[in-house]
Protein backbone atom coordinates (compact mmCIF):
# COMPACT_ATOMS: atom_id res chain seq x y z
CA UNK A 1 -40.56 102.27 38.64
CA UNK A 2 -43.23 100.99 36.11
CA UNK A 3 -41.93 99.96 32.40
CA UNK A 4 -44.69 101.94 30.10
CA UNK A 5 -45.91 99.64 27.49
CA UNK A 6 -47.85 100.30 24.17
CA UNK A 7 -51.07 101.91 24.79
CA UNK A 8 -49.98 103.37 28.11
CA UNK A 9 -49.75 99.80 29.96
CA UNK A 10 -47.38 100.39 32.88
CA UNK A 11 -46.02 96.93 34.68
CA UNK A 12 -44.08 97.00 37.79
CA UNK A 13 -43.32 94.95 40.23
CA UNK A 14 -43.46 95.69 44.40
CA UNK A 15 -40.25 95.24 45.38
CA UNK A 16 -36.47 95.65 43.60
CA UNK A 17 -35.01 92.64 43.85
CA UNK A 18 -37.68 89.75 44.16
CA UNK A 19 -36.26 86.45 45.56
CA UNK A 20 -37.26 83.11 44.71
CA UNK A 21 -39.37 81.02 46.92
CA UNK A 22 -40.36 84.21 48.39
CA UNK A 23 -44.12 85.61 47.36
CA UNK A 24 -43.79 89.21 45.84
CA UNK A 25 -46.80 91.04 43.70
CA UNK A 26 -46.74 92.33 40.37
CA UNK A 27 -49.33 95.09 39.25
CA UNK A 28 -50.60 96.51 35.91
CA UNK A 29 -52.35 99.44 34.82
CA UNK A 30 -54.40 99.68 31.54
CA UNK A 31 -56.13 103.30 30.66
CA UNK A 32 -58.00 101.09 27.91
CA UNK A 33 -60.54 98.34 29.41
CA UNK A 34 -58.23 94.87 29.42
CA UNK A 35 -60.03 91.52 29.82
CA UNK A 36 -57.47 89.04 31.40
CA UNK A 37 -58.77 85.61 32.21
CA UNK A 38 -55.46 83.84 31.99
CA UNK A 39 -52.39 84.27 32.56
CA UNK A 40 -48.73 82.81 33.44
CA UNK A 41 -45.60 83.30 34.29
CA UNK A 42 -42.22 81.21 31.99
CA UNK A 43 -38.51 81.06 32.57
CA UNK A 44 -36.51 82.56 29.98
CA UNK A 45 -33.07 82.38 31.07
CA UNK A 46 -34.31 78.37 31.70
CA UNK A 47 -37.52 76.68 31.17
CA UNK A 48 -39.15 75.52 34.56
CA UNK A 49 -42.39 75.25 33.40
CA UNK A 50 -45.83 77.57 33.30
CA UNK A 51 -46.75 79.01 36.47
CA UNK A 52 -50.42 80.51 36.28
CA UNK A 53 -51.24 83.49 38.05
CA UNK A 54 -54.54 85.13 38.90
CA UNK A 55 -54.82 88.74 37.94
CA UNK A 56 -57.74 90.16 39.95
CA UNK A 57 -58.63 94.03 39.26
CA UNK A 58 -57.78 96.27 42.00
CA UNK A 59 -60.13 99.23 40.84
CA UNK A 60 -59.43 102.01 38.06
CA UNK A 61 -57.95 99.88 35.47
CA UNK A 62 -55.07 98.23 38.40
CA UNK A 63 -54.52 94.95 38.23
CA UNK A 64 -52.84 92.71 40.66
CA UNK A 65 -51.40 89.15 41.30
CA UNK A 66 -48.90 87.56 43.58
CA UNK A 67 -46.16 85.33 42.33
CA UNK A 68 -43.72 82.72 43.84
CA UNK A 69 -41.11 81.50 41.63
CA UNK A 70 -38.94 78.25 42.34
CA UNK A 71 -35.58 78.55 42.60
CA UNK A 72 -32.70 77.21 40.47
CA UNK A 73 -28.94 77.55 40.20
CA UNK A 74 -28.95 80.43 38.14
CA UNK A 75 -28.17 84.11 40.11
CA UNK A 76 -30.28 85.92 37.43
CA UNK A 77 -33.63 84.47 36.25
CA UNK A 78 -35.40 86.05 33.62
CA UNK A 79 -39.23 85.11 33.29
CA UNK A 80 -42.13 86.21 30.94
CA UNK A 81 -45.45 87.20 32.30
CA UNK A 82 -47.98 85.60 29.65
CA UNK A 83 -51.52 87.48 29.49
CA UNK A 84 -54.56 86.31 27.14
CA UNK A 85 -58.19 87.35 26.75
CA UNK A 86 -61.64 85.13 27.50
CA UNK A 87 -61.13 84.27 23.87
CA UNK A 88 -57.50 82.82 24.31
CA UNK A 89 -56.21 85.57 22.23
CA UNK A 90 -52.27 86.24 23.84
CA UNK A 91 -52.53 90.36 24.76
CA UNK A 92 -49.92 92.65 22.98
CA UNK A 93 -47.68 93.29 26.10
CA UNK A 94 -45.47 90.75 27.61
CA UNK A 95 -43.43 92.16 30.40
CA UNK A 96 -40.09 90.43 31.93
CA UNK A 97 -39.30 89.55 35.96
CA UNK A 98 -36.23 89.10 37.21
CA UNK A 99 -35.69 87.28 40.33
CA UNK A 100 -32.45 86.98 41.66
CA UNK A 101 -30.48 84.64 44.03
């Protein structure tokens, strides 16, 4: 189920309970025109680094990109997806990923 973000930006991710080490996809939808030109996924719950991700836009304002995580010895990872503009501005809406052991 999406989480619905200031000006109507709904996040979700494809499956329930991504694993790490395993590829899963994580969409966006933006009623309002969104320029992404980089982005990048961060550990929260522990710091393993930036992992960039390519958004690519699926049609209609849908945006898509697939994501492998590494795996650590935590059962519960928290990360931050990390969005900015072509002018390196961060965007508004920073949605959270859980992966889980």
């Amino acid at each position: 189920m999406p989480c619905v973000f200031q000006d109507n930006i709904a996040f979700w991710v494809e499956i329930e309970k991504p694993q790490p080490e395993t590829p899963f996809k994580v969409f966006f939808t933006s009623q309002q025109p969104i320029d992404v030109s980089n982005a990048h996924l961060e550990g929260v719950s522990m710091y393993m680094g930036k992992i960039p991700l390519l958004f690519e836009e699926q049609g209609e304002g849908v945006w898509q990109s697939e994501i492998m995580v590494g795996s650590c010895n935590l059962s519960e990872m928290k990360w931050k997806l990390v969005l900015h503009n072509s002018n390196n501005d961060k965007l508004d809406f920073s949605p959270s990923v859980y992966t889980y052991q």
